[in-house]
Protein backbone atom coordinates (compact mmCIF):
# COMPACT_ATOMS: atom_id res chain seq x y z
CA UNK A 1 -110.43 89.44 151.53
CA UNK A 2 -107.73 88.65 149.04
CA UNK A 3 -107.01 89.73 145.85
CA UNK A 4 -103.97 88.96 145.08
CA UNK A 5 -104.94 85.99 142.73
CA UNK A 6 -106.24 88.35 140.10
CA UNK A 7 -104.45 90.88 138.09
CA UNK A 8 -106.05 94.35 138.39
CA UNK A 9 -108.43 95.68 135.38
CA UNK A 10 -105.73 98.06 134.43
CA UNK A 11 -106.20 100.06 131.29
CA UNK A 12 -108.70 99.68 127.80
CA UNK A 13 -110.58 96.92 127.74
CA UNK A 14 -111.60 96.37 123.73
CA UNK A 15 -114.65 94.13 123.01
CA UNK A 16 -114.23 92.97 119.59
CA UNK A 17 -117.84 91.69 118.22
CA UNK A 18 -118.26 89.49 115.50
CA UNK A 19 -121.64 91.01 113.93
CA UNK A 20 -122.75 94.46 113.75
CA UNK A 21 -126.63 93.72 113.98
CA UNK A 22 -129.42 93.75 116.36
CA UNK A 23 -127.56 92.36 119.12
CA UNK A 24 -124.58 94.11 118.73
CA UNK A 25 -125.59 97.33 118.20
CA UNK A 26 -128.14 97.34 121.08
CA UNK A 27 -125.04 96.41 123.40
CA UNK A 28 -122.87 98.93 122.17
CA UNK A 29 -125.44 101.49 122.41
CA UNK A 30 -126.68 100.71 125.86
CA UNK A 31 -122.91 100.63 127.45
CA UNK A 32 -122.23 104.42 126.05
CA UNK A 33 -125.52 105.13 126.87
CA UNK A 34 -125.17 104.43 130.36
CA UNK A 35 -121.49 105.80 130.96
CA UNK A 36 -122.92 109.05 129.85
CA UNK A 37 -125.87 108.25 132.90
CA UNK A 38 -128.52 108.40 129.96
CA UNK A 39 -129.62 104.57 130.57
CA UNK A 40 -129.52 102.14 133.03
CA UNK A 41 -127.81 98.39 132.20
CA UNK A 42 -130.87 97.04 133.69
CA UNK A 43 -130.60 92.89 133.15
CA UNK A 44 -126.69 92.96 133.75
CA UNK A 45 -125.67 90.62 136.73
CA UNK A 46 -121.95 91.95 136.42
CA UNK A 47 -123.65 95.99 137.00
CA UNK A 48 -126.65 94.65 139.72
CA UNK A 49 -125.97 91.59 141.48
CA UNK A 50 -124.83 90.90 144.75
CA UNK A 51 -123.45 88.02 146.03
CA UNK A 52 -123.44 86.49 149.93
CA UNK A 53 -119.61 86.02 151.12
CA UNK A 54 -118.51 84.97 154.32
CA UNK A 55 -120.55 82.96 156.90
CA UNK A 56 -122.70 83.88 160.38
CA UNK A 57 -121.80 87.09 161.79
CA UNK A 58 -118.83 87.54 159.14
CA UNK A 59 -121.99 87.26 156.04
CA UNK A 60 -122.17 90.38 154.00
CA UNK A 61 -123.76 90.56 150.64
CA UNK A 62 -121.71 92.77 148.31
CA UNK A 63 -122.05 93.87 144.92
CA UNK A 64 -120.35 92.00 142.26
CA UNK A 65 -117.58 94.86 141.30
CA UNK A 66 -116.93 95.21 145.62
CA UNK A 67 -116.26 91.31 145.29
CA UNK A 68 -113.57 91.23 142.40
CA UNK A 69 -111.90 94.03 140.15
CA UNK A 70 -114.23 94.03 137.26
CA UNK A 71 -113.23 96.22 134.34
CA UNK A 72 -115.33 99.85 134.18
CA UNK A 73 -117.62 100.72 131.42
CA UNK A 74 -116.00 104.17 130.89
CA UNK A 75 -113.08 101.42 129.97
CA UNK A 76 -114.83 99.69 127.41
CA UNK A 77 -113.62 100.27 123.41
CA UNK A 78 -115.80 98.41 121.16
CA UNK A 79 -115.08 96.85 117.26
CA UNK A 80 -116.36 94.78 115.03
CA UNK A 81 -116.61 92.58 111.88
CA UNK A 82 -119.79 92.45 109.89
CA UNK A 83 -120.51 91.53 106.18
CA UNK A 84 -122.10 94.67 105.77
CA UNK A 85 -119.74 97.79 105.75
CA UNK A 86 -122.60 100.23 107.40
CA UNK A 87 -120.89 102.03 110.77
CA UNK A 88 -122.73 101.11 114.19
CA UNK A 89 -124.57 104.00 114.09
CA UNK A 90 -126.43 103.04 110.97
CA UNK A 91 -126.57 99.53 111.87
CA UNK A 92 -128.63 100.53 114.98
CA UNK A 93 -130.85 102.78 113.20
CA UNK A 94 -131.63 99.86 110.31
CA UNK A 95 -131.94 97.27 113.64
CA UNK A 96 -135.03 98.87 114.86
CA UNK A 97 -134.67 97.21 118.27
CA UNK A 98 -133.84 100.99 120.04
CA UNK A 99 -136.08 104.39 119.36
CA UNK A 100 -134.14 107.16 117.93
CA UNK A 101 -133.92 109.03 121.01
CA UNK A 102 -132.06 106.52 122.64
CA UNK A 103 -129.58 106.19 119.84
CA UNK A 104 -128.85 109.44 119.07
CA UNK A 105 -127.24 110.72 121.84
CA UNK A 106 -124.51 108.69 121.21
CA UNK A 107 -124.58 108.85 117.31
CA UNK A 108 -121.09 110.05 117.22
CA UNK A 109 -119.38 107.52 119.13
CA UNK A 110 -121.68 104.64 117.35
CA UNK A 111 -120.00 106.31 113.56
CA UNK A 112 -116.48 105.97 115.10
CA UNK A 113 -117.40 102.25 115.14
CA UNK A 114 -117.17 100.97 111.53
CA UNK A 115 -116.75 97.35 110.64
CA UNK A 116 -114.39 95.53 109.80
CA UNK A 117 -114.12 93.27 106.99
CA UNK A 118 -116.20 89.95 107.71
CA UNK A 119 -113.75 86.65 107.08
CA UNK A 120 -117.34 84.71 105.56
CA UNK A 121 -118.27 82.06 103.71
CA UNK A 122 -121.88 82.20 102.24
CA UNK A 123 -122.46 78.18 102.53
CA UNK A 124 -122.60 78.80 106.40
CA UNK A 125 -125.29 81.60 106.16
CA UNK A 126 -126.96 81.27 102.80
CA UNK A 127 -129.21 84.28 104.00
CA UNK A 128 -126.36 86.85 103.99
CA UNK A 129 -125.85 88.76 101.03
CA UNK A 130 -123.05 91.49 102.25
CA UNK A 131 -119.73 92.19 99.97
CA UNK A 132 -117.54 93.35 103.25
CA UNK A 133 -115.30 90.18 103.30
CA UNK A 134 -111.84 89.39 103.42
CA UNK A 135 -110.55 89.10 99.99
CA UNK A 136 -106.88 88.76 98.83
CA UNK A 137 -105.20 90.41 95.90
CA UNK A 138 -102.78 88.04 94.10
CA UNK A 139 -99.53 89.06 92.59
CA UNK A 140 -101.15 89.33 89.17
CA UNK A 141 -103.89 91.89 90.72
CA UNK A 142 -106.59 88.61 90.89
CA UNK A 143 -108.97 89.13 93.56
CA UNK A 144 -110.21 85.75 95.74
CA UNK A 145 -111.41 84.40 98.83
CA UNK A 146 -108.62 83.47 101.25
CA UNK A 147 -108.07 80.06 102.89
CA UNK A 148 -108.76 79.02 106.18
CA UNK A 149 -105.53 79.73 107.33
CA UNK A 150 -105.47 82.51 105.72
CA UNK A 151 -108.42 84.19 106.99
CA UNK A 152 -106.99 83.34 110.69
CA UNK A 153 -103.89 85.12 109.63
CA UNK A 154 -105.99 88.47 108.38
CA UNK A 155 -108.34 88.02 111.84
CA UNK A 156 -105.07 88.05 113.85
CA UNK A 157 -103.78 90.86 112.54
CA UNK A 158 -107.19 92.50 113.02
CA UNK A 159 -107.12 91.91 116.16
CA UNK A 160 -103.12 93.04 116.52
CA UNK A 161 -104.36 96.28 114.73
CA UNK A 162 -107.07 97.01 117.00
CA UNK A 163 -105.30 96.93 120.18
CA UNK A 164 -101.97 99.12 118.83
CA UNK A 165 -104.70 101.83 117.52
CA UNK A 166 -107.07 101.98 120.80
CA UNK A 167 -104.51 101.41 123.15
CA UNK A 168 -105.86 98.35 124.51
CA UNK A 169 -104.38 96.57 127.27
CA UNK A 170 -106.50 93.42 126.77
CA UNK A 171 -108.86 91.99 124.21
CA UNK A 172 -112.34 89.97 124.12
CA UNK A 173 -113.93 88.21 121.17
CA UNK A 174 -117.69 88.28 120.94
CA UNK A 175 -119.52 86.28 118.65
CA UNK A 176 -122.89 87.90 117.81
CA UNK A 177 -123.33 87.15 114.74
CA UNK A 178 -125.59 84.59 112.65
CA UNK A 179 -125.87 81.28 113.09
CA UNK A 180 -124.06 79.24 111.06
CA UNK A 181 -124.91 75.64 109.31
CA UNK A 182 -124.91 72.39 111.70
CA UNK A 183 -120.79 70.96 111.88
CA UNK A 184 -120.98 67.78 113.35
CA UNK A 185 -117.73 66.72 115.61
CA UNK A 186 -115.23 65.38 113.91
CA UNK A 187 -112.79 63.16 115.22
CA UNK A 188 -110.35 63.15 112.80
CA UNK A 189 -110.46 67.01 112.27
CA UNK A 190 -111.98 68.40 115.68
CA UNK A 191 -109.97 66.00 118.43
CA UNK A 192 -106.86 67.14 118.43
CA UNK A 193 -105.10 70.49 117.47
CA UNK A 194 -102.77 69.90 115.22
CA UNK A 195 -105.17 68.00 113.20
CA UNK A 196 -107.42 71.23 113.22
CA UNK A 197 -104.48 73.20 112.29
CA UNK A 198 -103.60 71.05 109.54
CA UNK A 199 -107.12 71.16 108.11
CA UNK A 200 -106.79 74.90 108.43
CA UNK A 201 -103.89 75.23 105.99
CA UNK A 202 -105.21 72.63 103.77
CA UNK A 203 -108.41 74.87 103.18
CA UNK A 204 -111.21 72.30 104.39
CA UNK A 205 -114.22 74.43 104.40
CA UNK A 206 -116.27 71.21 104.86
CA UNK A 207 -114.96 70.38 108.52
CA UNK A 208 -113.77 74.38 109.39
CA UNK A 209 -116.28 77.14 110.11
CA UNK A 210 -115.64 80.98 109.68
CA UNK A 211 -116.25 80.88 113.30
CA UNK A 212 -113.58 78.69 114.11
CA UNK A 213 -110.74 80.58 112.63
CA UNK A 214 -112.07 83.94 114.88
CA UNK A 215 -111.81 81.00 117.51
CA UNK A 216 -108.40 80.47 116.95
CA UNK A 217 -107.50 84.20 115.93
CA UNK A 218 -108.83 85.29 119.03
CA UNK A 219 -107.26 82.47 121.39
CA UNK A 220 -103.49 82.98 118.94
CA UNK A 221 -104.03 86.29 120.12
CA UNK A 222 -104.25 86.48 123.89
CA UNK A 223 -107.89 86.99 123.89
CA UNK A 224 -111.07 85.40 125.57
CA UNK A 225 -113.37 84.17 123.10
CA UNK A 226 -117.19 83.78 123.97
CA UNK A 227 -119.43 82.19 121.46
CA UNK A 228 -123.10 83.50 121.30
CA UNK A 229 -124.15 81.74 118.94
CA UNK A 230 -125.15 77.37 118.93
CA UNK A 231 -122.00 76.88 116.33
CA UNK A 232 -119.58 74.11 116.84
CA UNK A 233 -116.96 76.51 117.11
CA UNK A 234 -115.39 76.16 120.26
CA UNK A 235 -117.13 73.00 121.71
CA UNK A 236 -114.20 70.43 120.40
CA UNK A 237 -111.12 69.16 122.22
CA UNK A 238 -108.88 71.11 119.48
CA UNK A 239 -109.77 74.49 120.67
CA UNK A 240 -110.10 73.16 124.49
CA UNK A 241 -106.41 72.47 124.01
CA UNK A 242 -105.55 75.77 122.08
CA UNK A 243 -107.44 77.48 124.99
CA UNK A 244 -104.95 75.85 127.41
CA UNK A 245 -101.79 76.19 125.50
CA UNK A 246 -102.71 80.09 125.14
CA UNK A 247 -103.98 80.11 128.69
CA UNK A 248 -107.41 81.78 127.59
CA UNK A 249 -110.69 80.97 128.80
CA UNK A 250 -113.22 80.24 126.30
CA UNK A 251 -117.37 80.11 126.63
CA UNK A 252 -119.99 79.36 124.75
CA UNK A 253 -122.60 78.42 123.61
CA UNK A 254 -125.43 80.64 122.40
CA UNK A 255 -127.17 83.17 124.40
CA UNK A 256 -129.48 81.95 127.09
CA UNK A 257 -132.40 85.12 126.62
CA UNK A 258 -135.80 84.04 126.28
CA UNK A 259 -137.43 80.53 125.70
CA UNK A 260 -134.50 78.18 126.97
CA UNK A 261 -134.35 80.90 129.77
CA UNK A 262 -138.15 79.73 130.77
CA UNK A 263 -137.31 75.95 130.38
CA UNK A 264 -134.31 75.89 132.30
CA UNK A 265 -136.16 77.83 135.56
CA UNK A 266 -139.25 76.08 134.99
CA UNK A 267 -138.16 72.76 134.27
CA UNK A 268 -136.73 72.04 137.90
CA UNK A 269 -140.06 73.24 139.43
CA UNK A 270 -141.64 70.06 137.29
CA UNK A 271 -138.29 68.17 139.11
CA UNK A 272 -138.58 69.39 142.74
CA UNK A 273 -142.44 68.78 142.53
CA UNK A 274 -141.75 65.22 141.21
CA UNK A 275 -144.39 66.01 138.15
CA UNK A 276 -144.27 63.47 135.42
CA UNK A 277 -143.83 65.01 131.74
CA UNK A 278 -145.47 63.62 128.72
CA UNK A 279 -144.04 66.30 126.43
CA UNK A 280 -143.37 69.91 125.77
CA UNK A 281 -143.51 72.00 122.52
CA UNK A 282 -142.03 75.04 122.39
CA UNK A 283 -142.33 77.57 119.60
CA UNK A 284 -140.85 80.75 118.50
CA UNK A 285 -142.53 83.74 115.74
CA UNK A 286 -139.24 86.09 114.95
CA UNK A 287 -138.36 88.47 112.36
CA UNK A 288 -134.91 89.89 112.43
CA UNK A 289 -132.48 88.62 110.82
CA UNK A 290 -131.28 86.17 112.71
CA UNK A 291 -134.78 84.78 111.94
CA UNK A 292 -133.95 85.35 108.35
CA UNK A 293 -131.00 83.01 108.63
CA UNK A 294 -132.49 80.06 110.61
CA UNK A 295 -135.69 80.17 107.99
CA UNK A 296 -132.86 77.85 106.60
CA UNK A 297 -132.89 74.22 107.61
CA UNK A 298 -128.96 73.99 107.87
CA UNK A 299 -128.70 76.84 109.60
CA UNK A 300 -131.90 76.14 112.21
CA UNK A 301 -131.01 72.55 112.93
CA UNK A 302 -128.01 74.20 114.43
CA UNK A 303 -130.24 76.08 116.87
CA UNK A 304 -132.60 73.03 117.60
CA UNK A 305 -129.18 70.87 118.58
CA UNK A 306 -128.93 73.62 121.14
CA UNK A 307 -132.51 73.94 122.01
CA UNK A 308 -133.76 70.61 122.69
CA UNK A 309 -130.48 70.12 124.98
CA UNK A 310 -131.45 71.55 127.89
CA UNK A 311 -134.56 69.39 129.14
CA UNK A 312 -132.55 65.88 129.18
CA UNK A 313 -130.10 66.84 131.66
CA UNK A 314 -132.80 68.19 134.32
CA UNK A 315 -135.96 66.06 134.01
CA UNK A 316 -133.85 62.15 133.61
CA UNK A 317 -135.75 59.59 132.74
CA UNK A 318 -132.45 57.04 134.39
CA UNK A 319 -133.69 58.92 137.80
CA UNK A 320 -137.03 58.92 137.52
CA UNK A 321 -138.55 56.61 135.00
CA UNK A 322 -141.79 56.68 136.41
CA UNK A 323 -142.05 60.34 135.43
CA UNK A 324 -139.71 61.11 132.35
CA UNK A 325 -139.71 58.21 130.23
CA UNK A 326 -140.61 58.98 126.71
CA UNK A 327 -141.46 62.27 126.62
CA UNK A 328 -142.12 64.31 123.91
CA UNK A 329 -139.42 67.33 123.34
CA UNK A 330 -140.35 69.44 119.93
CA UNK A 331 -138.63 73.04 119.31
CA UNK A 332 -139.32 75.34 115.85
CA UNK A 333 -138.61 78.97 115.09
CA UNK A 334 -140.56 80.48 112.54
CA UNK A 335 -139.71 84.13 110.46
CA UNK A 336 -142.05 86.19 110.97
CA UNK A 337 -140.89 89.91 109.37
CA UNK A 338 -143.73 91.78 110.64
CA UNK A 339 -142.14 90.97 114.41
CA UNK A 340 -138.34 91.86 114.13
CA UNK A 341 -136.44 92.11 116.93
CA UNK A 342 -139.39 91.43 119.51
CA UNK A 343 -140.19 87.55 119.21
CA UNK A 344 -142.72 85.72 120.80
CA UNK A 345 -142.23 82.29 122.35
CA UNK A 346 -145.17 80.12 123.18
CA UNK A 347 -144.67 77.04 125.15
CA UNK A 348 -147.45 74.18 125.57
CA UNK A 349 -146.14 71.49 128.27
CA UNK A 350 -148.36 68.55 129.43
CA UNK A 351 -147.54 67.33 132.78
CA UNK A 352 -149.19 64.46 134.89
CA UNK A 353 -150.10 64.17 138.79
CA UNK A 354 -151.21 62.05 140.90
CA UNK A 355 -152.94 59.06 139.87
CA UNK A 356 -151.32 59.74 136.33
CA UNK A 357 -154.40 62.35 135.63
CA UNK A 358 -153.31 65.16 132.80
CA UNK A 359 -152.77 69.28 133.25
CA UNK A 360 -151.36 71.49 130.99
CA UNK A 361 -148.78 74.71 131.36
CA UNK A 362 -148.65 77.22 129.01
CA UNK A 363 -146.11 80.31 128.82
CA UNK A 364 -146.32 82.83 126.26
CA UNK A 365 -143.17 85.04 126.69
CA UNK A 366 -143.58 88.50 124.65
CA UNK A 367 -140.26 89.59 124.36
CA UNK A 368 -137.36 91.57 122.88
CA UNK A 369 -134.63 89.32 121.66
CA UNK A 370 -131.57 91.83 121.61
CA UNK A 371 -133.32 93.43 125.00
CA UNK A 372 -132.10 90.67 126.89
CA UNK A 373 -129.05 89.57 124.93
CA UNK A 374 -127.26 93.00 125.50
CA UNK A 375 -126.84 92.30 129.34
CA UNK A 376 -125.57 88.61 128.59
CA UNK A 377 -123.20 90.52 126.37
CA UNK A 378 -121.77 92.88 128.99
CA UNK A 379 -121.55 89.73 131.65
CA UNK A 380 -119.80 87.48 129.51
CA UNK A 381 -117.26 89.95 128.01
CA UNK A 382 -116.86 91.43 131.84
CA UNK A 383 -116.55 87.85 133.43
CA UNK A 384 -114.08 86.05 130.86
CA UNK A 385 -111.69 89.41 130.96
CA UNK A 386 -111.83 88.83 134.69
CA UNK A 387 -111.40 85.11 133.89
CA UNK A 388 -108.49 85.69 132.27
CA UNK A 389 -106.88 88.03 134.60
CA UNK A 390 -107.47 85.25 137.31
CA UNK A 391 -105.21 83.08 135.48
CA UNK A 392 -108.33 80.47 134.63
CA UNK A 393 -108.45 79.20 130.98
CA UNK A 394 -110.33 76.93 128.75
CA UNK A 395 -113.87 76.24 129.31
CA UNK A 396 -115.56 78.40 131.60
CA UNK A 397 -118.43 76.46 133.12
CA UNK A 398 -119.06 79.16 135.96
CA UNK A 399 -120.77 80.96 133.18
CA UNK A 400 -123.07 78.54 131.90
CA UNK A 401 -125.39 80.72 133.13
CA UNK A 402 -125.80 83.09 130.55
CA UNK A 403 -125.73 80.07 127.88
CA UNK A 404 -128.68 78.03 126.22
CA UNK A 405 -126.54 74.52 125.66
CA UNK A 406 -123.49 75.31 127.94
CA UNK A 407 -120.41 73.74 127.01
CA UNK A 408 -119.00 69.96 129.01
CA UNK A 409 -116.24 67.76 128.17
CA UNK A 410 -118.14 64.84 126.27
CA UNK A 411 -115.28 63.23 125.57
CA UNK A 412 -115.20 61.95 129.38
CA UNK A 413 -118.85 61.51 129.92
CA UNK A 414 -119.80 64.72 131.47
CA UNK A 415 -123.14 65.88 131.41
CA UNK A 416 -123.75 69.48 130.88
CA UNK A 417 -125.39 71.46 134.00
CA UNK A 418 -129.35 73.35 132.60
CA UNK A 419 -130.63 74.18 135.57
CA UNK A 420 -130.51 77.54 135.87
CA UNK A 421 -130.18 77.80 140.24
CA UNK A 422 -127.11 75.23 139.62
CA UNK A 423 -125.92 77.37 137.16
CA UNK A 424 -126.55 80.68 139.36
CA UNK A 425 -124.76 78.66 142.26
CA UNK A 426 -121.74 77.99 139.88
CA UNK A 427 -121.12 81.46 139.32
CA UNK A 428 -121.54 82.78 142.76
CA UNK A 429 -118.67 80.23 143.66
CA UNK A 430 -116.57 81.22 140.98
CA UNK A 431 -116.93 85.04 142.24
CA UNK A 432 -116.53 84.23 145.66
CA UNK A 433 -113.50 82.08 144.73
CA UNK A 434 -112.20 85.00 142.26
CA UNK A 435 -112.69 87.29 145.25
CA UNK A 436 -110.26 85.41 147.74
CA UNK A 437 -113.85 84.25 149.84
CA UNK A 438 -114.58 80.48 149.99
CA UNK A 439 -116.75 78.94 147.62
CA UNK A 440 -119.12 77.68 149.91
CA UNK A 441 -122.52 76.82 148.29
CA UNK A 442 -122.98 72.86 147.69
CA UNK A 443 -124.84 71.97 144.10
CA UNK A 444 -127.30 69.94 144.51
């Protein structure tokens, strides 16, 4: 095996979130949980998997960490951002997604952890309510919101901060906070970067999302940048080419946990069984508060952008019009407080068989929202460090797999890849190819 192609995880790693809620705190919690060997990081492919390399008598299958130098969790320093100024420890506790018990063994670790001022603007997330922004004091003691540009300058030296006080020897950006409002692409503002830069400076808050200027903080920075969320933020050619002048990768977008999970393994058994579709409705009860925020229109039409991707590009009606033509795709989330953290998705698909005569499917998926996002979290932070360390930047497709509408270059046509055993297949080749082993399973 060879190794030589990727820098060794040497030193601090610091994971640098953007949101101290559910998610968040559930992540942080589990990793210092389980470097104490009080919990297990049960969901995380980066801490479980194993991967076949090598072919015939030479096949072994080897954990993930045997196959490439992954960075430890005892390496792990976390920060974050959040509008509200309550440390991790509280932000847990108010989350409700862990039991005490499993929060406060590491209660002092989780205080050490206090946020960082937010850079927000309440038009993106009308829902949020929190005074821990980034503010700036003019020369006549006037307090106001900063720019654009200059809320990229604050996040930068954030992010400069962080690393000199922890000691870090190299940085990831998280996003796991809300959701923000539906940006359309832009050509004028989102195609090229120094048109993005310029709208920056001149303060466009129309075109320019909070999220993009931790984008471009993050990427000015030296850092990865992995977007959990179904924003806009990275998914243009202006932060494709920062990613590639800075030599960063970049991922994104929104966390793959529970429904889209479902429809992008189920949707190729419809495919492989050549089962016609007439439609499928999926719905969603949750009440934390990233339910609060997309009980918003602007804010869930975001979401169902992302949502309602992921069906077109496995069951195609060009392919197969006798079986996909015309079906009916319909997504909604609904907030539901009494639920919190542990939403319930219900999906209702009718499918067709031979001689065109009807059957139904129907999946009711009781789960815990920030349950399954807190292994994505530890993948995708674990895999674009090692990423980056590999020398590959921009998009990272290999790790589509973790992501509900994973990111393409539509520019030139490409289609996204959904299906989840591409996806799997995708990473495995990256790893291999990471590892110094040929990447030698075909995607069919």
């Amino acid at each position: 095996m060879k190794r030589n192609n990727v820098k060794p995880a040497e030193g601090r790693l610091g994971i640098l979130i953007v949101g101290c809620g559910a998610v968040a705190t559930t992540f942080m919690t589990g990793v210092l949980m389980a470097r104490k060997g009080l919990a297990k990081p049960i969901g995380s492919i980066t801490q479980y998997g194993k991967i076949r390399v090598g072919r015939g008598e030479a096949r072994q299958y080897l954990p993930i960490a045997d196959i490439v130098p992954l960075a430890q969790l005892d390496d792990i320093v976390f920060g974050t951002w959040d509008v509200y100024p309550q440390n991790a420890f509280q932000a847990a506790m108010y989350a409700e997604v862990l039991d005490e018990r499993d929060i406060l063994p590491v209660r002092d670790e989780l205080q050490q952890i206090v946020p960082m001022p937010a850079a927000f603007d309440r038009n993106y997330a009308k829902r949020l309510d929190g005074d821990n922004v980034k503010r700036l004091t003019a020369d006549g003691g006037e307090v106001k919101e900063p720019t654009r540009w200059q809320m990229v300058e604050q996040l930068r030296q954030d992010i400069r901060d962080f690393r000199q006080k922890n000691g870090c020897s190299r940085i990831v950006v998280l996003w796991a906070a809300s959701t923000e409002i539906y940006v359309p692409v832009n050509e004028q503002v989102h195609y090229r970067l120094a048109d993005l830069e310029a709208a920056m400076r001149a303060d466009d808050r129309t075109h320019i999302a909070p999220s993009m200027c931790y984008a471009y903080a993050a990427l000015s920075e030296g850092a990865p940048f992995i977007m959990g969320a179904p924003n806009t933020t990275v998914n243009i050619p202006a932060m494709w080419q920062l990613a590639e002048q800075t030599r960063m990768p970049i991922a994104g977008k929104d966390f793959k946990t529970g429904q889209t999970l479902v429809k992008s393994g189920f949707a190729p058994i419809i495919d492989v069984r050549k089962l016609g579709l007439s439609g499928w409705f999926s719905t969603n009860i949750l009440g934390n508060r990233d339910g609060l925020v997309l009980d918003e229109p602007e804010n869930f039409r975001t979401k169902e952008v992302s949502k309602l991707s992921t069906l077109e590009t496995i069951l195609k009606a060009d392919e197969q019009p006798d079986l996909y033509t015309d079906y009916y795709h319909k997504v909604r989330i609904n907030y539901y407080p009494p639920r919190n953290d542990n939403k319930e998705g219900w999906d209702n698909i009718d499918i067709f068989g031979w001689m065109n005569y009807p059957m139904q499917i129907k999946i009711n998926f009781l789960c815990r929202d920030s349950i399954l996002a807190a292994p994505l979290c530890l993948d995708l932070c674990l895999l674009s460090d090692l990423a980056a360390r590999s020398g590959r930047f921009g998009i990272q497709r290999f790790l589509s797999f973790f992501l509900k509408s994973p990111m393409h270059d539509y520019t030139q046509g490409e289609e996204a890849v959904n299906n989840l055993y591409q996806q799997y297949t995708m990473l495995k080749n990256a790893i291999r190819e990471m590892g110094g082993y040929e990447a030698d399973e075909e995607i069919d």
